[in-house]
C-alpha atoms as a PDB file:
ATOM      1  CA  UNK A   1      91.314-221.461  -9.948  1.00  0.00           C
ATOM      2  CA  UNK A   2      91.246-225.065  -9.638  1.00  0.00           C
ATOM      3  CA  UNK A   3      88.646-227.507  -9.890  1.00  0.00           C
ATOM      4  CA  UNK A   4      87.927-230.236  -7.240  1.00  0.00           C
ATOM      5  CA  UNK A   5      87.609-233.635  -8.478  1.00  0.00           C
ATOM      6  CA  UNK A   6      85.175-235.534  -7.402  1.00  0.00           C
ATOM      7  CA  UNK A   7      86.907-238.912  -5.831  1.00  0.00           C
ATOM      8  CA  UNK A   8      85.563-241.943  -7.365  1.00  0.00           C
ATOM      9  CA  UNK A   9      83.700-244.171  -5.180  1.00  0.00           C
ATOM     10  CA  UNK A  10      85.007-247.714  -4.144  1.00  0.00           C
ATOM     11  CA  UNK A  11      83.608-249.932  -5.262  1.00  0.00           C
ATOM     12  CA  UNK A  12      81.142-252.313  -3.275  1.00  0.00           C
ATOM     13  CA  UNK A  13      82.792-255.268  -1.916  1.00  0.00           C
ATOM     14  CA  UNK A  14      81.728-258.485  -3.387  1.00  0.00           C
ATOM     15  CA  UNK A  15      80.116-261.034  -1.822  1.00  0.00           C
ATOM     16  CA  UNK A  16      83.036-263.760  -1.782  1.00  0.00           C
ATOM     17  CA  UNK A  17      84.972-261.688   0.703  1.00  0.00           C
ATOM     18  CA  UNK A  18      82.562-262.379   3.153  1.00  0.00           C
ATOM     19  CA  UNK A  19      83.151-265.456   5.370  1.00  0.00           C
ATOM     20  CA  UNK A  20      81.180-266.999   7.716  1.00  0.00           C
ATOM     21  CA  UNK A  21      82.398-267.696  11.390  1.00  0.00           C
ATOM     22  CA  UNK A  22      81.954-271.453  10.967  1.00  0.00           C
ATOM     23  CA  UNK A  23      81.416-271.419  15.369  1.00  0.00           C
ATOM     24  CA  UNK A  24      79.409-268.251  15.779  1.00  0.00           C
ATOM     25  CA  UNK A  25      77.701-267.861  12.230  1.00  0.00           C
ATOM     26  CA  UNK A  26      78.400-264.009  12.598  1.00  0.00           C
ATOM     27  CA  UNK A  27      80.302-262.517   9.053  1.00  0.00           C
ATOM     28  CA  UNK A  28      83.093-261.222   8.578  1.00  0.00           C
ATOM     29  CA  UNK A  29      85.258-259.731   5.554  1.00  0.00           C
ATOM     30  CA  UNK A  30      88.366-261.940   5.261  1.00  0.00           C
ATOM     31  CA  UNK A  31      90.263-259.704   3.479  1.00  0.00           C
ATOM     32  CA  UNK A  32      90.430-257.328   7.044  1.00  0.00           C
ATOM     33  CA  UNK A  33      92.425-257.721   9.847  1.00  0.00           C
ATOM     34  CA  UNK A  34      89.206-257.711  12.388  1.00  0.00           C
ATOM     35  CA  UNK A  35      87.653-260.313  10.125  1.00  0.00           C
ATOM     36  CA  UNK A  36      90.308-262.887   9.791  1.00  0.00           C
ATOM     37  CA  UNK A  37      91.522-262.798  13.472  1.00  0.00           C
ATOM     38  CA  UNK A  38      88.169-263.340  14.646  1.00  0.00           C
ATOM     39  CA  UNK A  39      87.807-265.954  11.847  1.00  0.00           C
ATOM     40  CA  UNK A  40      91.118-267.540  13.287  1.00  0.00           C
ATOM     41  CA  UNK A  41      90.163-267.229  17.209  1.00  0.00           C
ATOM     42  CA  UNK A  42      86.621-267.799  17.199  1.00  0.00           C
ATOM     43  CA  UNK A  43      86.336-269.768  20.237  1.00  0.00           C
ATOM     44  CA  UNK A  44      82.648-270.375  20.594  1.00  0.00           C
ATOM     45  CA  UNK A  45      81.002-273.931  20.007  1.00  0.00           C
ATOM     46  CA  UNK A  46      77.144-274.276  20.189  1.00  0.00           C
ATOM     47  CA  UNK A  47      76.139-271.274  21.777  1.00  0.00           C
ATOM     48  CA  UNK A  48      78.827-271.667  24.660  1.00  0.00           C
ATOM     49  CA  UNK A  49      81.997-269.873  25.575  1.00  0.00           C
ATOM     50  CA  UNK A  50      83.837-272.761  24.132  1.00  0.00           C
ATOM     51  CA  UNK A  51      84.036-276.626  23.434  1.00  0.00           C
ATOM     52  CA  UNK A  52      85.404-277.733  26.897  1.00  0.00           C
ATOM     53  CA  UNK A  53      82.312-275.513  28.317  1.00  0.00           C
ATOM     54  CA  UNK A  54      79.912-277.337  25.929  1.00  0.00           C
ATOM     55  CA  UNK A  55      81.019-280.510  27.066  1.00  0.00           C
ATOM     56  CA  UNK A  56      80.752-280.536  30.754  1.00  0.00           C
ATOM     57  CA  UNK A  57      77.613-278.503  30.096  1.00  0.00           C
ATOM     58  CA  UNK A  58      76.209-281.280  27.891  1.00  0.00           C
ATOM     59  CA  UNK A  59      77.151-284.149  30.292  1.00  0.00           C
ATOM     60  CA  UNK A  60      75.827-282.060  33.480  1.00  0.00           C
ATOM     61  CA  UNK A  61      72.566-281.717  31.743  1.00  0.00           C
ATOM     62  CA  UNK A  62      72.243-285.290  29.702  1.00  0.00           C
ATOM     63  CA  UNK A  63      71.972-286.892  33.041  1.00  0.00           C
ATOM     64  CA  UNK A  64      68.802-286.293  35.577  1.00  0.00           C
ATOM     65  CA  UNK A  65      70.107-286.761  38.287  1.00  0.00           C
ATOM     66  CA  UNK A  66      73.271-284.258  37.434  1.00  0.00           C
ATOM     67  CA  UNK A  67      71.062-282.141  36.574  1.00  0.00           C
ATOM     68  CA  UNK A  68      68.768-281.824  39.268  1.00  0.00           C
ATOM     69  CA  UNK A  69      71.756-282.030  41.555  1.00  0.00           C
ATOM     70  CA  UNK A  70      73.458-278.393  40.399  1.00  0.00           C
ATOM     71  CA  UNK A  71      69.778-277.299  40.002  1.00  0.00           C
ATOM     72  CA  UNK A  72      69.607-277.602  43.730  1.00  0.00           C
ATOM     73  CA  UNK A  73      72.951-276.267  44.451  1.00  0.00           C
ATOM     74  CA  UNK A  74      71.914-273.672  42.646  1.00  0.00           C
ATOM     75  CA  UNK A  75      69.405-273.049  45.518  1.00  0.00           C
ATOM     76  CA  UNK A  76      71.687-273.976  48.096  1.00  0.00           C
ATOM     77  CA  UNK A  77      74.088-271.357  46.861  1.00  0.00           C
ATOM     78  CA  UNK A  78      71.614-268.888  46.952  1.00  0.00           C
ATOM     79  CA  UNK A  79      70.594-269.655  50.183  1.00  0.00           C
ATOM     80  CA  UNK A  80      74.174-268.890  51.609  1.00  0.00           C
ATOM     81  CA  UNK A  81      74.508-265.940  50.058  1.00  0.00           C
ATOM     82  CA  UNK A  82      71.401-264.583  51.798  1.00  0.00           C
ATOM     83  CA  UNK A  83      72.844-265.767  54.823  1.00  0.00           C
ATOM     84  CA  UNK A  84      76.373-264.724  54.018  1.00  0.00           C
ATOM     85  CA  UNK A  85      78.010-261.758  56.374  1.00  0.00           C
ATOM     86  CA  UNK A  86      81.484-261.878  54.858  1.00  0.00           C
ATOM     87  CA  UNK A  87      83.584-259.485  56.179  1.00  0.00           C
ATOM     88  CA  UNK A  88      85.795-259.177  52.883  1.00  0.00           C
ATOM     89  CA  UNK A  89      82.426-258.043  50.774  1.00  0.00           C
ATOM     90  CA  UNK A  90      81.893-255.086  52.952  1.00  0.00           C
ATOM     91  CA  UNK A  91      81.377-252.128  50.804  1.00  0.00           C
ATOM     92  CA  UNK A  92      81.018-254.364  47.368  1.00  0.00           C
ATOM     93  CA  UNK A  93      78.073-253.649  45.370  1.00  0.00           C
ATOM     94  CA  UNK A  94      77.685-257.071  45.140  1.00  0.00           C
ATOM     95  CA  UNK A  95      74.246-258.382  44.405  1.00  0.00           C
ATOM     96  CA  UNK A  96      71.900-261.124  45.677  1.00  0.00           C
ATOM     97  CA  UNK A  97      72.625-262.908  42.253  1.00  0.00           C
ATOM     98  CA  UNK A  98      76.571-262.171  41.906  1.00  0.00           C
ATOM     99  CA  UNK A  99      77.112-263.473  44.865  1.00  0.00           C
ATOM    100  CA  UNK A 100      74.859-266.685  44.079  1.00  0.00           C
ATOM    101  CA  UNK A 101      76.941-267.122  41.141  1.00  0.00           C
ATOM    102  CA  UNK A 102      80.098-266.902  42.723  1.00  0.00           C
ATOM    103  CA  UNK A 103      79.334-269.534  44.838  1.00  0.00           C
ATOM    104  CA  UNK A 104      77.917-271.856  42.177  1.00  0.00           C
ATOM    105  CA  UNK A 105      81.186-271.517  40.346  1.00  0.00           C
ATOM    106  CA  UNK A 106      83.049-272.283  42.822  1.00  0.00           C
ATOM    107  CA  UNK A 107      81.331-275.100  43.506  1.00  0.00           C
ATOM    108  CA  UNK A 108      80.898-276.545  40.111  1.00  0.00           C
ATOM    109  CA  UNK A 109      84.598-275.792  39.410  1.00  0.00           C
ATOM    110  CA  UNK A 110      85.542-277.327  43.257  1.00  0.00           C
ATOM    111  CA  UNK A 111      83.176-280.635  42.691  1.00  0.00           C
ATOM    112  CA  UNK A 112      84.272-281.520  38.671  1.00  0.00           C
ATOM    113  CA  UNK A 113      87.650-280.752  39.345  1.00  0.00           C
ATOM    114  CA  UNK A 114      88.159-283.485  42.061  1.00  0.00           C
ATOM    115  CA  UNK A 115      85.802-285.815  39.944  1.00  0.00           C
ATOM    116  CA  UNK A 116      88.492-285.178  37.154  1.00  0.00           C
ATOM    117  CA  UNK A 117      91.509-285.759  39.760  1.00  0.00           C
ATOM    118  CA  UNK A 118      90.063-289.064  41.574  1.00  0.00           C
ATOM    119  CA  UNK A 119      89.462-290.207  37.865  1.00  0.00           C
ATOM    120  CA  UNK A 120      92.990-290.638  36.966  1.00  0.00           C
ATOM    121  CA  UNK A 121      94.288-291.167  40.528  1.00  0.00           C
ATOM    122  CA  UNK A 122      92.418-294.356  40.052  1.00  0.00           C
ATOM    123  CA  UNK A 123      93.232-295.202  36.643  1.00  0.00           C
ATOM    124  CA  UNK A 124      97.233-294.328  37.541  1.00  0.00           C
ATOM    125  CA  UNK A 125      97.404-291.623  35.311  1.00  0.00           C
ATOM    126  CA  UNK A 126      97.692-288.640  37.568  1.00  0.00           C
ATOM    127  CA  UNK A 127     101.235-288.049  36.309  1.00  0.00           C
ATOM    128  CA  UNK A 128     101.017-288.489  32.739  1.00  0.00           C
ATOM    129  CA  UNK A 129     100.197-286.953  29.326  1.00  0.00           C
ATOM    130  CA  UNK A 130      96.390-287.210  29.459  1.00  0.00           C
ATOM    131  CA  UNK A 131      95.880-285.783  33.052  1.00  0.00           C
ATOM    132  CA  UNK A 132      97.817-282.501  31.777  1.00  0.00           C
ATOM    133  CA  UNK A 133      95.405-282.733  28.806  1.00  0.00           C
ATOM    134  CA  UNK A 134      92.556-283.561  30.635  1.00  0.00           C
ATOM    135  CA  UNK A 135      93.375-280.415  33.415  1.00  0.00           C
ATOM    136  CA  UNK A 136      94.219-278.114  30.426  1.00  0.00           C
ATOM    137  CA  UNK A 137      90.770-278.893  29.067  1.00  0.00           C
ATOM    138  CA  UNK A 138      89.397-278.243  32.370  1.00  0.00           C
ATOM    139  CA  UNK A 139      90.720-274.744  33.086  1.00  0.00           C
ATOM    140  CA  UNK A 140      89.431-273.645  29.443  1.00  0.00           C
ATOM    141  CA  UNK A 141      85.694-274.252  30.878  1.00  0.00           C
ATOM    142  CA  UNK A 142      83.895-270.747  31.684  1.00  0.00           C
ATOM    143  CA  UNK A 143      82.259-272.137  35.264  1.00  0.00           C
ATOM    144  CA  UNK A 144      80.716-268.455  35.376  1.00  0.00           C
ATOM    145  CA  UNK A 145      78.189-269.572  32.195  1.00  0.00           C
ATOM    146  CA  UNK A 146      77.369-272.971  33.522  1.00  0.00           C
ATOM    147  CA  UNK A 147      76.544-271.072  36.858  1.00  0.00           C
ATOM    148  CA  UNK A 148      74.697-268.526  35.117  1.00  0.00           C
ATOM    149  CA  UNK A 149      72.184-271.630  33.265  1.00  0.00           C
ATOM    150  CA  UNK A 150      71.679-273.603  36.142  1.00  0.00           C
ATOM    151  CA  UNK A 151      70.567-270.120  38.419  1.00  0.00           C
ATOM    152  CA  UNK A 152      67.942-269.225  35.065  1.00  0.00           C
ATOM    153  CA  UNK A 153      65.896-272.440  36.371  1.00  0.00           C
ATOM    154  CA  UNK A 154      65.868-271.401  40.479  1.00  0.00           C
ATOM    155  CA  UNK A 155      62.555-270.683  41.430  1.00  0.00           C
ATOM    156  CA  UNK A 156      61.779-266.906  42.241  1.00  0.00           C
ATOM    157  CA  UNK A 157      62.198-266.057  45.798  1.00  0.00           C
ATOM    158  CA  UNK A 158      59.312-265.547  47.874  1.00  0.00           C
ATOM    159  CA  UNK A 159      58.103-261.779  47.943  1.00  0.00           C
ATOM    160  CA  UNK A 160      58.763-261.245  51.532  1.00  0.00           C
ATOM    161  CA  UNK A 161      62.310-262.061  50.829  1.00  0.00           C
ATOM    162  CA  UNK A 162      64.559-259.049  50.903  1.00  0.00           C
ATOM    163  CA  UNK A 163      68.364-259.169  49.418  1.00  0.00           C
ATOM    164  CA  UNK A 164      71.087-258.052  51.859  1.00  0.00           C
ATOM    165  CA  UNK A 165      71.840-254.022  52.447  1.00  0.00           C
ATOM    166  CA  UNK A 166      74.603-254.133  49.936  1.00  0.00           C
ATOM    167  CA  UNK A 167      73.143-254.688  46.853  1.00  0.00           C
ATOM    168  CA  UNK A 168      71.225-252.427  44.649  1.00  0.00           C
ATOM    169  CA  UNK A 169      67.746-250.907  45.173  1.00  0.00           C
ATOM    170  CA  UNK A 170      65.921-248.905  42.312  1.00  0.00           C
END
């Protein structure tokens, strides 16, 4: 009859595998695929999707009157999408808030974009390296998470208020 041998156990992995993500501070073995691809592709940069979103998120907000500018469009937007009786969102589950956001977006994305194109239509650079740099940077920006901070200062809606029939009741 044979014996079963017990299997050593591995041992521990030492500390100096471990890395930290120097743009999300989360760790991660190196020595693992997982841990070095996220090491490698870590895209986030204080607490936003990315740098480009950091950027126009800390130029938006570093100025008061940018700031209370989208804060009010944030209200705007919201307004619309109470009002809004768009044929195409029939049968979405789309709430009060998604729909708020989408419009936001849009709008942030719409408004910078054209800030960034009149920019180097007047400088003469609209053809050139920089405005491809400058429009790459741009498209890397998550307008969804900008939306999503300037709609976390809206006031609340007043009680009477109801959201439209397609969105979720509990």
């Amino acid at each position: 009859m044979a014996t079963k041998t017990k299997k050593a156990k591995k041992p521990a992995k030492p500390v100096k595998d471990m890395q930290q993500c120097r743009r999300c501070s989360a760790s991660f073995d190196r020595n693992t695929i997982p841990g070095a691809v996220h090491l490698a592709s870590c895209r986030i940069y204080n607490g936003h999707t990315n740098y480009e979103t950091w950027v126009v998120s800390l130029w938006l907000d570093n100025n008061q009157g940018s700031h209370e500018y989208w804060g009010d469009a944030a209200v705007e937007c919201r307004g619309e999408a109470l009002a809004d009786n768009n044929p195409f969102l029939k049968g979405l589950t789309l709430t009060l808030e998604d729909k708020t956001r989408y419009r936001l977006a849009k709008r942030l994305k719409e408004e910078i974009t054209a800030d960034a194109d009149a920019l180097m239509e007047d400088s003469g650079n609209e053809a050139s390296m920089f405005a491809d740099l400058m429009h790459g940077a741009i498209s890397e920006v998550d307008w969804d998470e900008l939306a999503r901070g300037y709609m976390e200062n809206m006031p609340e809606l007043p009680p009477e208020t109801n959201e439209d029939d397609d969105s979720d009741e509990e």
